[in-house]
C-alpha atoms as a PDB file:
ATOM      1  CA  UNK A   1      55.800  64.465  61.029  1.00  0.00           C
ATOM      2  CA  UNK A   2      59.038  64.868  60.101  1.00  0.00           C
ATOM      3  CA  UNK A   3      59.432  68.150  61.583  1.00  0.00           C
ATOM      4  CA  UNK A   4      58.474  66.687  65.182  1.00  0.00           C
ATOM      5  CA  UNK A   5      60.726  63.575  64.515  1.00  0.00           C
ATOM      6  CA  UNK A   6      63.586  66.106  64.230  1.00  0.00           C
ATOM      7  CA  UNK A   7      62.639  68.071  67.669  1.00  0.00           C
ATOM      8  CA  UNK A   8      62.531  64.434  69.347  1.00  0.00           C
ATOM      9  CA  UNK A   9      66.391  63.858  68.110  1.00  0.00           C
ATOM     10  CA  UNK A  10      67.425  66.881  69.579  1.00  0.00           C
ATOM     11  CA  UNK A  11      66.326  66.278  73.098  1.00  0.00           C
ATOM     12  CA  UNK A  12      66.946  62.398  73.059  1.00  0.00           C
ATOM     13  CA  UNK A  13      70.367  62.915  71.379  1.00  0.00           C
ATOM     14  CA  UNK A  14      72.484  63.972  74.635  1.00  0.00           C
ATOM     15  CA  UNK A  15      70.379  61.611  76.601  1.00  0.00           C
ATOM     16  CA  UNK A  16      71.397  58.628  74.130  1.00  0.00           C
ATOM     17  CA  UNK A  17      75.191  59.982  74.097  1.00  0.00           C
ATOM     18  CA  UNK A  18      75.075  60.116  78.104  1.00  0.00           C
ATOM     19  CA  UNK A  19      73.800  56.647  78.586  1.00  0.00           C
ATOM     20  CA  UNK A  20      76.731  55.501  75.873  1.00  0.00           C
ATOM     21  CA  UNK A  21      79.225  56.645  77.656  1.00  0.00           C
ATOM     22  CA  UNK A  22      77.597  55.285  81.246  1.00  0.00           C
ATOM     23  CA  UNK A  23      77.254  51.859  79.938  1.00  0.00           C
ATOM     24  CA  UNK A  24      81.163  51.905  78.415  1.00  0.00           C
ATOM     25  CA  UNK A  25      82.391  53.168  82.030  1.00  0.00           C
ATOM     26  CA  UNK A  26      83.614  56.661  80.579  1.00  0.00           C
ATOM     27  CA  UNK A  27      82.739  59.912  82.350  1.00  0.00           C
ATOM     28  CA  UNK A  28      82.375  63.484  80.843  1.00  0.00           C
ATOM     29  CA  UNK A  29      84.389  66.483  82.331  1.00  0.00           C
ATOM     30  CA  UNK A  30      81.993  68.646  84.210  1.00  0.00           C
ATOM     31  CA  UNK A  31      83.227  72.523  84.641  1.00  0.00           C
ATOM     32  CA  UNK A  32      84.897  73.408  88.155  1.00  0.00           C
ATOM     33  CA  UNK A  33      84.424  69.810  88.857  1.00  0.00           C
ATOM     34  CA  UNK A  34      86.527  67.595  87.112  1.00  0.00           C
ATOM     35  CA  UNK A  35      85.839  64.194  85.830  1.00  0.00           C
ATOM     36  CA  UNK A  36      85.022  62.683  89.501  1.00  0.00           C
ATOM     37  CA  UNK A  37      82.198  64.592  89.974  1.00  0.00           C
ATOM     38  CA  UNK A  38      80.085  61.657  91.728  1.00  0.00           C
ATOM     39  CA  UNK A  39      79.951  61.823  95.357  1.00  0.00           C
ATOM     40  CA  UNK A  40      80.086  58.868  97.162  1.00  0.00           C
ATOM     41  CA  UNK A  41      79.511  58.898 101.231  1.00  0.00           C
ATOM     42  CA  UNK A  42      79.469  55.062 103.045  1.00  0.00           C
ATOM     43  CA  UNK A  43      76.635  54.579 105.366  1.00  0.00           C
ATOM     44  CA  UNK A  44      76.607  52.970 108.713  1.00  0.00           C
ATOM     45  CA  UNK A  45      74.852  49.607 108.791  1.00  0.00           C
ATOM     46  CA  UNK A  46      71.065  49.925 110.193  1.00  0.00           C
ATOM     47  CA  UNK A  47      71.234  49.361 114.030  1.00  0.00           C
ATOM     48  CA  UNK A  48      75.040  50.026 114.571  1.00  0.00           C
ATOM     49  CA  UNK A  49      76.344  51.731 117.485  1.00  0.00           C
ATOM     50  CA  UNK A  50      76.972  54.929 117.699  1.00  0.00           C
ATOM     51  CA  UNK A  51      80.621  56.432 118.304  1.00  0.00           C
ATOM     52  CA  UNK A  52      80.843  57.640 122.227  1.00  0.00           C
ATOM     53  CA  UNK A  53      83.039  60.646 122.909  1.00  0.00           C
ATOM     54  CA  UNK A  54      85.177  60.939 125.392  1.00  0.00           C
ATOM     55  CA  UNK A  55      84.295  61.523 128.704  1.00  0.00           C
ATOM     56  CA  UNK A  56      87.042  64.430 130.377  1.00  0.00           C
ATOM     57  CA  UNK A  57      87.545  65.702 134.118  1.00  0.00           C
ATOM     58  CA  UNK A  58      87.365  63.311 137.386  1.00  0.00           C
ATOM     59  CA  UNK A  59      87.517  59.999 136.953  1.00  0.00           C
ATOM     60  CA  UNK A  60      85.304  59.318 139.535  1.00  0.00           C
ATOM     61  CA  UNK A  61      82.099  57.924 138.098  1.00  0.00           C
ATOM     62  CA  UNK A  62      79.939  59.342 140.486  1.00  0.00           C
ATOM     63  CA  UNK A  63      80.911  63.053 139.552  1.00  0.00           C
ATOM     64  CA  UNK A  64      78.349  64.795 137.416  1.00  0.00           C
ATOM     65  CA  UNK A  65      78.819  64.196 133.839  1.00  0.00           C
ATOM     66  CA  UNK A  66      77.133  67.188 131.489  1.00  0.00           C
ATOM     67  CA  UNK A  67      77.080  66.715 127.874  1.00  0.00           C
ATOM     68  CA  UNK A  68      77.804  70.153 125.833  1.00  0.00           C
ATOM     69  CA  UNK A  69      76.471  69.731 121.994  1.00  0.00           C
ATOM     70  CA  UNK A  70      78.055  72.234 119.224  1.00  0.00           C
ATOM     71  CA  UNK A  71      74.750  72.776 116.983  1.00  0.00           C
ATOM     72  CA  UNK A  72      74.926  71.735 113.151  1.00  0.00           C
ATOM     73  CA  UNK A  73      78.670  71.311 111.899  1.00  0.00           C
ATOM     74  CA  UNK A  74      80.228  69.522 108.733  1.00  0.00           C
ATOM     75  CA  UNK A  75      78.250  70.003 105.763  1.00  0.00           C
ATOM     76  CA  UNK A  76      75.253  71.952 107.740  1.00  0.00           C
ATOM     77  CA  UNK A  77      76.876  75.405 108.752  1.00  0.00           C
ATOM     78  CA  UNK A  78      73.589  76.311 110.659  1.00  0.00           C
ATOM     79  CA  UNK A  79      73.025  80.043 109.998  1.00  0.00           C
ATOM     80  CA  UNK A  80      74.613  82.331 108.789  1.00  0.00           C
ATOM     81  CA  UNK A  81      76.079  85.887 108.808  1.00  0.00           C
ATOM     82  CA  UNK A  82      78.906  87.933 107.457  1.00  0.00           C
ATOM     83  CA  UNK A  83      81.802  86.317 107.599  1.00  0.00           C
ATOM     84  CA  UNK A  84      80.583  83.926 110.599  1.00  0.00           C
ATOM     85  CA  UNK A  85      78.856  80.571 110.526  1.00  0.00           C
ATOM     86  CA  UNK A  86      76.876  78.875 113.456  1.00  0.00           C
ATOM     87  CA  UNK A  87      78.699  75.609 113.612  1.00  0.00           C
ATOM     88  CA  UNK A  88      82.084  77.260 114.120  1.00  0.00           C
ATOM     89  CA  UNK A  89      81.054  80.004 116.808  1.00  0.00           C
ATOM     90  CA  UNK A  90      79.264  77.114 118.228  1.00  0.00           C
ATOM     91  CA  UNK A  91      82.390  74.910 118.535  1.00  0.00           C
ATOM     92  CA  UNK A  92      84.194  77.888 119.641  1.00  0.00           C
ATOM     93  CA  UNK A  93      81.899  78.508 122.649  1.00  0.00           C
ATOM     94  CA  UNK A  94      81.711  74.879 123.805  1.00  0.00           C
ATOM     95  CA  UNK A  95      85.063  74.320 123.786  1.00  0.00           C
ATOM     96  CA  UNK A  96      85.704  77.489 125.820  1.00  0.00           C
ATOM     97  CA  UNK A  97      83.362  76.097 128.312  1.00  0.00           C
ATOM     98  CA  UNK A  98      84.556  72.493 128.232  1.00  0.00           C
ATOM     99  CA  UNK A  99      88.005  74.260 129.334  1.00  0.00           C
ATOM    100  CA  UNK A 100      86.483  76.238 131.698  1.00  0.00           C
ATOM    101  CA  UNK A 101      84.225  73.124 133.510  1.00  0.00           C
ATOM    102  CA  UNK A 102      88.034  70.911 133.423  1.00  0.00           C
ATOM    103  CA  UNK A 103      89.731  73.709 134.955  1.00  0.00           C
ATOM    104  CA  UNK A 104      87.505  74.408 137.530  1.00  0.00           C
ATOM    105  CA  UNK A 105      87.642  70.070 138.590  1.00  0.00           C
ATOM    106  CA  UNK A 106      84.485  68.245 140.040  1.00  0.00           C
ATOM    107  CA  UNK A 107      82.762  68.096 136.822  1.00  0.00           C
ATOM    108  CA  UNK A 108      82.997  65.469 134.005  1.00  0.00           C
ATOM    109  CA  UNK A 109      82.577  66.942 130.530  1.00  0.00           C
ATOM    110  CA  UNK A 110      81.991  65.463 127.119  1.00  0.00           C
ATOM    111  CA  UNK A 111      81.306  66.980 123.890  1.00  0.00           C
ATOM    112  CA  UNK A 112      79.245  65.413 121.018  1.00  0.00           C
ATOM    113  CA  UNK A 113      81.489  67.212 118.656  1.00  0.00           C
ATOM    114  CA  UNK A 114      85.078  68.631 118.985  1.00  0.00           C
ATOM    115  CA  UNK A 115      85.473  68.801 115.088  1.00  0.00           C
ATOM    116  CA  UNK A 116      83.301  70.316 112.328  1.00  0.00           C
ATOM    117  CA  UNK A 117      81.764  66.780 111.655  1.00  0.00           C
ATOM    118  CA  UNK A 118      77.832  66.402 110.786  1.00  0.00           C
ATOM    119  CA  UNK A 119      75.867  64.689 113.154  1.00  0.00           C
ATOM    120  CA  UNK A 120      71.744  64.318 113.214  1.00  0.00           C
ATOM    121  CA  UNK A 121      69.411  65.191 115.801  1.00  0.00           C
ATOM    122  CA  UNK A 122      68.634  61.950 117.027  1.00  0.00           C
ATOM    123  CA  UNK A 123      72.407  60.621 117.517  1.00  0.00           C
ATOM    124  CA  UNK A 124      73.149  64.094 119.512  1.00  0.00           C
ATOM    125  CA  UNK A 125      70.477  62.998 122.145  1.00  0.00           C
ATOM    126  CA  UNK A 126      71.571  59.312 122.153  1.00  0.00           C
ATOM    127  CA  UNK A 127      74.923  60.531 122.866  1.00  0.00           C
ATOM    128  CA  UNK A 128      74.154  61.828 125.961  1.00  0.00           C
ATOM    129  CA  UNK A 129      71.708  59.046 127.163  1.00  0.00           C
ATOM    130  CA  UNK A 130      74.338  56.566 126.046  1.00  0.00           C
ATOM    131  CA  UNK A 131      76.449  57.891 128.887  1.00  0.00           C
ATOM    132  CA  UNK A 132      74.405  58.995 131.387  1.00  0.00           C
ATOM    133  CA  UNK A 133      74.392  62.261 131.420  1.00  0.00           C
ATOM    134  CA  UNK A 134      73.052  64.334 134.256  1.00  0.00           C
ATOM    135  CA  UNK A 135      72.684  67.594 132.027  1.00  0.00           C
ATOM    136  CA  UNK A 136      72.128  68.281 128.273  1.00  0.00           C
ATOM    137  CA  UNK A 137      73.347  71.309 126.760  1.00  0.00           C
ATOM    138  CA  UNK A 138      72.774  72.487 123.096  1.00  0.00           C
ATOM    139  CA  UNK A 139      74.807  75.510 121.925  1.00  0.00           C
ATOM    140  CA  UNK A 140      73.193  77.167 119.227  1.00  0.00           C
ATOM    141  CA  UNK A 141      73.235  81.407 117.392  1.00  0.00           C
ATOM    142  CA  UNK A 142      70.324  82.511 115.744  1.00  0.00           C
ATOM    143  CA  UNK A 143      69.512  84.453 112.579  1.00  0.00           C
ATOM    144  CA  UNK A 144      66.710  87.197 112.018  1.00  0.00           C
ATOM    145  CA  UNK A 145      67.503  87.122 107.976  1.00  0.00           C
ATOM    146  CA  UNK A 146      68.039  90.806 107.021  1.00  0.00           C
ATOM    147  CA  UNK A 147      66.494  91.815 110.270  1.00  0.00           C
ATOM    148  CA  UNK A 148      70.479  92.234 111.732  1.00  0.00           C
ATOM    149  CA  UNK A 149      69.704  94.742 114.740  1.00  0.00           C
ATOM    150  CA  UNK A 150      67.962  91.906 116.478  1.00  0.00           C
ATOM    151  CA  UNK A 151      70.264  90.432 118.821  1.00  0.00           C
ATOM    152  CA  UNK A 152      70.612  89.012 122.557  1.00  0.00           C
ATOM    153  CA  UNK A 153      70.520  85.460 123.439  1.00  0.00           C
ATOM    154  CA  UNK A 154      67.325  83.263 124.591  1.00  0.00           C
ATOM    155  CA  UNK A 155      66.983  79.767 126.213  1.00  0.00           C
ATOM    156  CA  UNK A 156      64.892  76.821 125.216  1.00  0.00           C
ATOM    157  CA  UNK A 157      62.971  74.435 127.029  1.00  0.00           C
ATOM    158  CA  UNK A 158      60.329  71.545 125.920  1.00  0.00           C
ATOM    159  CA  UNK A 159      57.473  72.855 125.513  1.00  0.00           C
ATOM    160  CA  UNK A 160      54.666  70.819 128.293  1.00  0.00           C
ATOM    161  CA  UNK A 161      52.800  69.522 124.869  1.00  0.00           C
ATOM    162  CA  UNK A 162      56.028  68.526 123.235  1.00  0.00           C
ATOM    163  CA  UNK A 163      57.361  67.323 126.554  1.00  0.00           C
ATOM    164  CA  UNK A 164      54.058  64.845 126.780  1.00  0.00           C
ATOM    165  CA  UNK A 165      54.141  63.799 123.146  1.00  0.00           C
ATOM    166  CA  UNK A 166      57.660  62.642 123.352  1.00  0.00           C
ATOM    167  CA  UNK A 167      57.216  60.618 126.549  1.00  0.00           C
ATOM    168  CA  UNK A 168      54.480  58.695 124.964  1.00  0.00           C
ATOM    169  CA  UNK A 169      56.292  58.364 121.876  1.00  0.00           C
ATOM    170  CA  UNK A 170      59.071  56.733 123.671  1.00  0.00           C
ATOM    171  CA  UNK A 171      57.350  54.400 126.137  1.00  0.00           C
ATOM    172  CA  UNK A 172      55.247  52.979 122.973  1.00  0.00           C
ATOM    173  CA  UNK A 173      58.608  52.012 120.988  1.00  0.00           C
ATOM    174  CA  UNK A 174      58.907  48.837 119.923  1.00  0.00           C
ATOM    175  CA  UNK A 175      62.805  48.304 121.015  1.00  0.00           C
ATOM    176  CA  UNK A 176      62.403  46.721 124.800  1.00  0.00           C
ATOM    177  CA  UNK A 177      65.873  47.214 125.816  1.00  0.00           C
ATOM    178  CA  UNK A 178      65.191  50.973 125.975  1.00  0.00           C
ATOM    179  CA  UNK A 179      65.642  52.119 130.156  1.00  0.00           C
ATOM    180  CA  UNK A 180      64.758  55.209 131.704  1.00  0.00           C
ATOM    181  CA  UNK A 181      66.485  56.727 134.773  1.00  0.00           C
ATOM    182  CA  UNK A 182      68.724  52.949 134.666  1.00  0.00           C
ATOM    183  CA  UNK A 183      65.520  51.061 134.970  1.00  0.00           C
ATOM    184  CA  UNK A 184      64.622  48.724 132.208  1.00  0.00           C
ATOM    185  CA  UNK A 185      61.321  49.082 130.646  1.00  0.00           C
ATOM    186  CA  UNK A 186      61.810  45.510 129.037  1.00  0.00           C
ATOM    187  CA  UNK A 187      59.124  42.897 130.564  1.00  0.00           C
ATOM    188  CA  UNK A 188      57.212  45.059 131.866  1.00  0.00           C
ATOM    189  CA  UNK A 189      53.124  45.758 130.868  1.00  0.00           C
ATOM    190  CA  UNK A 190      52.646  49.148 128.454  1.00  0.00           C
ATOM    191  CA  UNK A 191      50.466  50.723 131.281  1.00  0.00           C
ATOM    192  CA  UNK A 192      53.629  50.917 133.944  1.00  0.00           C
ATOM    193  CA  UNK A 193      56.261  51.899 131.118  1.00  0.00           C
ATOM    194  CA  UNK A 194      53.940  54.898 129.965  1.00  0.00           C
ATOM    195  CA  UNK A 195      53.838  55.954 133.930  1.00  0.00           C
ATOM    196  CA  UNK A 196      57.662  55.721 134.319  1.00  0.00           C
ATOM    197  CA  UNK A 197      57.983  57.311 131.783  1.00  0.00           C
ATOM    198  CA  UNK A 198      55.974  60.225 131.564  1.00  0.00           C
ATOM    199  CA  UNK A 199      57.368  60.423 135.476  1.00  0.00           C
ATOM    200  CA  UNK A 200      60.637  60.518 134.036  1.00  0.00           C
ATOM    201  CA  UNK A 201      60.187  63.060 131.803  1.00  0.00           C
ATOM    202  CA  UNK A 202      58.046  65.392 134.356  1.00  0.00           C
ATOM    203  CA  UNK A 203      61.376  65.090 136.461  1.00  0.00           C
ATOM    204  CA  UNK A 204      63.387  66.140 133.222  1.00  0.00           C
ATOM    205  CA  UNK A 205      61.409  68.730 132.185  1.00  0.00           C
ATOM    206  CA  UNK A 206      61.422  70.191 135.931  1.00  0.00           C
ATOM    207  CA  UNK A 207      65.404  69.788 136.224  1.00  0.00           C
ATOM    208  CA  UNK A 208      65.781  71.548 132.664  1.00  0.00           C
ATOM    209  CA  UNK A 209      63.495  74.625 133.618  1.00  0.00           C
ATOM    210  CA  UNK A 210      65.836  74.737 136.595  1.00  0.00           C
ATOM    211  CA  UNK A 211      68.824  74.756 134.823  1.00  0.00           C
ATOM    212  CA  UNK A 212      67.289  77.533 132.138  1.00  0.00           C
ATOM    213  CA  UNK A 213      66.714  79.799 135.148  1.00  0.00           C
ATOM    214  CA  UNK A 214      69.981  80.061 136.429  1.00  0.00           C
ATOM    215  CA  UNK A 215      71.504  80.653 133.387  1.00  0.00           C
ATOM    216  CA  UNK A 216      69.483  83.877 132.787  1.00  0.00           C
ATOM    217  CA  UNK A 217      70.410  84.783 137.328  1.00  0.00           C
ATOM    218  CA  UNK A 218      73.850  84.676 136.546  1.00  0.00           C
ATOM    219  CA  UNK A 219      74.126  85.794 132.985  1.00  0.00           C
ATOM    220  CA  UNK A 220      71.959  89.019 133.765  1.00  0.00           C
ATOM    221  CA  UNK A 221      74.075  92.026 133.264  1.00  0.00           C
ATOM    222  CA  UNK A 222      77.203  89.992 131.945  1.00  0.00           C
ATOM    223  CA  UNK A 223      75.265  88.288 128.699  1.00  0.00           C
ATOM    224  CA  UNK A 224      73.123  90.016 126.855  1.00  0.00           C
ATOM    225  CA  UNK A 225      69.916  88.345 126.716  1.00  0.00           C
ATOM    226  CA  UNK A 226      66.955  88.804 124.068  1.00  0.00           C
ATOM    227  CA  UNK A 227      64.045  90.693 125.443  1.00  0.00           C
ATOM    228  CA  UNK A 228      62.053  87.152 125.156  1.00  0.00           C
ATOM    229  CA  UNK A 229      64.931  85.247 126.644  1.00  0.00           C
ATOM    230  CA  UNK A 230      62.854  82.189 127.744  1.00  0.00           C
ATOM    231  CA  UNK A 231      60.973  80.364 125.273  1.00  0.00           C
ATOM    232  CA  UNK A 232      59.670  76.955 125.070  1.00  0.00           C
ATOM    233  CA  UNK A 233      59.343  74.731 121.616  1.00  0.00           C
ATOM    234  CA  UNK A 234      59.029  71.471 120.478  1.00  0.00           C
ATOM    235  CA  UNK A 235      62.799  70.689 119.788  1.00  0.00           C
ATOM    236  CA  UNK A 236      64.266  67.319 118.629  1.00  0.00           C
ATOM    237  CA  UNK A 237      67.467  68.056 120.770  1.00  0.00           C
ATOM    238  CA  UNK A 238      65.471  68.107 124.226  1.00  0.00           C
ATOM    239  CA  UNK A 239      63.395  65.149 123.669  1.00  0.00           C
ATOM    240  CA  UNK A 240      65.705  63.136 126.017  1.00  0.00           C
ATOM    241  CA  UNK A 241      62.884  61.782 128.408  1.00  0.00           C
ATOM    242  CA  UNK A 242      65.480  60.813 131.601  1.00  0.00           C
ATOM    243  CA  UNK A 243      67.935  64.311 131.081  1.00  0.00           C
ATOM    244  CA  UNK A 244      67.526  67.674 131.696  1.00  0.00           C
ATOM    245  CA  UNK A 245      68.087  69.568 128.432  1.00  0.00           C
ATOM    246  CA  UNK A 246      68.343  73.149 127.566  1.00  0.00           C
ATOM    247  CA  UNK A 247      69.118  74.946 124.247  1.00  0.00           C
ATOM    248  CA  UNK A 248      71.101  77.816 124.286  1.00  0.00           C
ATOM    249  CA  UNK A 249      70.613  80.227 121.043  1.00  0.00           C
ATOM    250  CA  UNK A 250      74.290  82.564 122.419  1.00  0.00           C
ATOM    251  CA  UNK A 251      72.854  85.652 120.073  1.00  0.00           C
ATOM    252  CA  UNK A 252      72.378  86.622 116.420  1.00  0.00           C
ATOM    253  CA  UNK A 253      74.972  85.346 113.675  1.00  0.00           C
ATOM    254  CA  UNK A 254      73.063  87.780 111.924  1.00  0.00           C
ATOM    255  CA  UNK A 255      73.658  90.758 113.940  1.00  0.00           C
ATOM    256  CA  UNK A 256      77.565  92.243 113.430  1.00  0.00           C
ATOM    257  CA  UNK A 257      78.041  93.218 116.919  1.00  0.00           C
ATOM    258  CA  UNK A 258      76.469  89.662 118.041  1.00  0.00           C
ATOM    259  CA  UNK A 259      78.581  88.012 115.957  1.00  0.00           C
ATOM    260  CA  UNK A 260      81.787  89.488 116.716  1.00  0.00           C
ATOM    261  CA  UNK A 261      81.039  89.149 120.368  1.00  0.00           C
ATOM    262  CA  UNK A 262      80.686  85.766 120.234  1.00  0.00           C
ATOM    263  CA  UNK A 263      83.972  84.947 118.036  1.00  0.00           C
ATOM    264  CA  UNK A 264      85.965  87.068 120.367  1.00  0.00           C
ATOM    265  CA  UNK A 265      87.804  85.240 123.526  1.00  0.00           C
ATOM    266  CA  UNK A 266      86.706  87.592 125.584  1.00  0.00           C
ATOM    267  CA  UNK A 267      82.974  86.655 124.805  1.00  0.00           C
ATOM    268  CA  UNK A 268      83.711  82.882 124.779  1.00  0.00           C
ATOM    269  CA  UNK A 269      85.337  83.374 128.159  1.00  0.00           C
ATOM    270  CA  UNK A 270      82.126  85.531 129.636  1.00  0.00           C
ATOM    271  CA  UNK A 271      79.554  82.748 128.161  1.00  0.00           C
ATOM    272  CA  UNK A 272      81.685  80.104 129.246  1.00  0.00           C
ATOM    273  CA  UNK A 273      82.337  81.493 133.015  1.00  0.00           C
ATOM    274  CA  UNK A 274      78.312  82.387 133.568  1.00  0.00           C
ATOM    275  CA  UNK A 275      77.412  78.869 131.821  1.00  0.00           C
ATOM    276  CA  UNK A 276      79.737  76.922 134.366  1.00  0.00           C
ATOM    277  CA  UNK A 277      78.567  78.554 137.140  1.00  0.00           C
ATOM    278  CA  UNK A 278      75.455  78.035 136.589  1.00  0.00           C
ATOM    279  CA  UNK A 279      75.931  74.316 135.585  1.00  0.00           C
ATOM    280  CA  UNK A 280      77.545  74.076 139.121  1.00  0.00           C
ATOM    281  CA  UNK A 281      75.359  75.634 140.602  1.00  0.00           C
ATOM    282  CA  UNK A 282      72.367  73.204 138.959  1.00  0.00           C
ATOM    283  CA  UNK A 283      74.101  69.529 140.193  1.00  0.00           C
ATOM    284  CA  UNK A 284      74.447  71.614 143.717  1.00  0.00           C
ATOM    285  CA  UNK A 285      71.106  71.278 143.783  1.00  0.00           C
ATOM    286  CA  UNK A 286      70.658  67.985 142.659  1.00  0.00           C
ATOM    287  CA  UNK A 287      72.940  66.591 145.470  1.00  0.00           C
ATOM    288  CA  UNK A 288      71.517  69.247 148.302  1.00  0.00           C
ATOM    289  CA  UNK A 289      75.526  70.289 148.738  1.00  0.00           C
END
């Protein structure tokens, strides 16, 4: 009996000498970390609104506005290679576009990120809805694990089941302030909301497959593309039911030659010159200029 008492002591000992020092407001120094070795991160209130970029280019509201998203950032570096991280050659390819689309005039740009800061999946989307974009672009590089001589880039659509599921998942939300293409889905019966929207996202889903072939026209022979460039998945990112999204996976962190390709300027410049062309090219079409 004893002999179990004595086990007990040595496993409740540190737990009773912990909760001590907890209760008298004293902290124990923890090894690489120092004393303040709590983290502490303040979280928005439920419900608040979220912080718009920027909007860059013409000021003329009528101009087409495209939204370019950096994938992960902050404390998510996305994947992951030698010596190169996702969010950063992300950030370094949007940017390089951003610059090209300003320089080039007629085109408003915004980014949802111009800094490594962390933002979800859902507030990426609601960026670009919040300002009415015209055109949804995710910037993303892959990883094959310790596969590294796959490379080439691919594009991403919703997938037709995805695209269906998320327009029903919207129109049956509770919030009645939520519009689609500017009209208001608020008063009206749950029959003609699911109709406008699953219209709305039809037109969305046909704009974004659009947009996802031109950027494989006029990237063929100056990107390198994936042998299965085109792909379609359920992605939170292109959920948007009233904008055309795409995802763009640029190549292979994982892959040396990918990766260096993409950090250089001269591959931010290619990606960013066949990207703007063919984002031109796409809100041609949607005015019949």
């Amino acid at each position: 009996m004893w002999h179990r008492l004595q086990i007990a002591l040595v496993f409740l000992a540190p737990v009773a000498l912990i909760g001590g020092l907890y209760l008298l407001g004293l902290a124990l120094p923890v090894p690489h970390l120092g004393r303040d070795y709590v983290i502490r991160m303040p979280l928005p209130a439920a419900g608040a609104a979220i912080g718009l970029p920027p909007i860059e280019g013409p000021t003329d509201p009528t101009r087409p506005l495209v939204v370019i998203d950096a994938g992960h950032g902050g404390h998510d570096p996305g994947a992951v290679g030698e010596g190169f991280r996702e969010k950063t050659l992300a950030l370094g390819l949007v940017r390089a576009l951003r610059d090209r689309l300003l320089r080039d005039g007629g085109v408003r740009v915004a980014l949802t990120r111009d800094d490594d800061r962390f933002l979800v999946l859902e507030e990426r989307v609601a960026i670009a809805r919040a300002l009415g974009a015209d055109l949804f672009l995710s910037v993303h590089a892959d990883s094959a694990g310790e596969k590294n001589e796959v490379s080439g880039a691919s594009v991403y659509t919703l997938s037709e089941r995805a695209s269906s599921e998320a327009a029903a998942r919207f129109a049956a939300r509770e919030n009645s302030a939520d519009q689609v293409n500017g009209v208001p889905l608020a008063g009206r019966s749950a029959n003609v909301n699911s109709i406008l929207v699953e219209l709305s996202q039809r037109r969305s889903s046909e704009g974004s497959a659009g947009f996802a072939s031109l950027i494989l026209r006029e990237g063929e022979g100056v990107l390198r593309f994936h042998p299965q460039a085109r792909r379609a998945a359920s992605l939170a990112v292109l959920r948007a039911p009233d904008v055309p999204s795409v995802l763009y996976e640029a190549g292979f962190v994982t892959n040396p030659e990918d990766a260096d390709r993409l950090a250089s300027p001269e591959g931010r410049e290619r990606f960013a010159t066949v990207m703007a062309r063919a984002i031109r090219i796409h809100f041609a079409r949607q005015t019949g200029a």
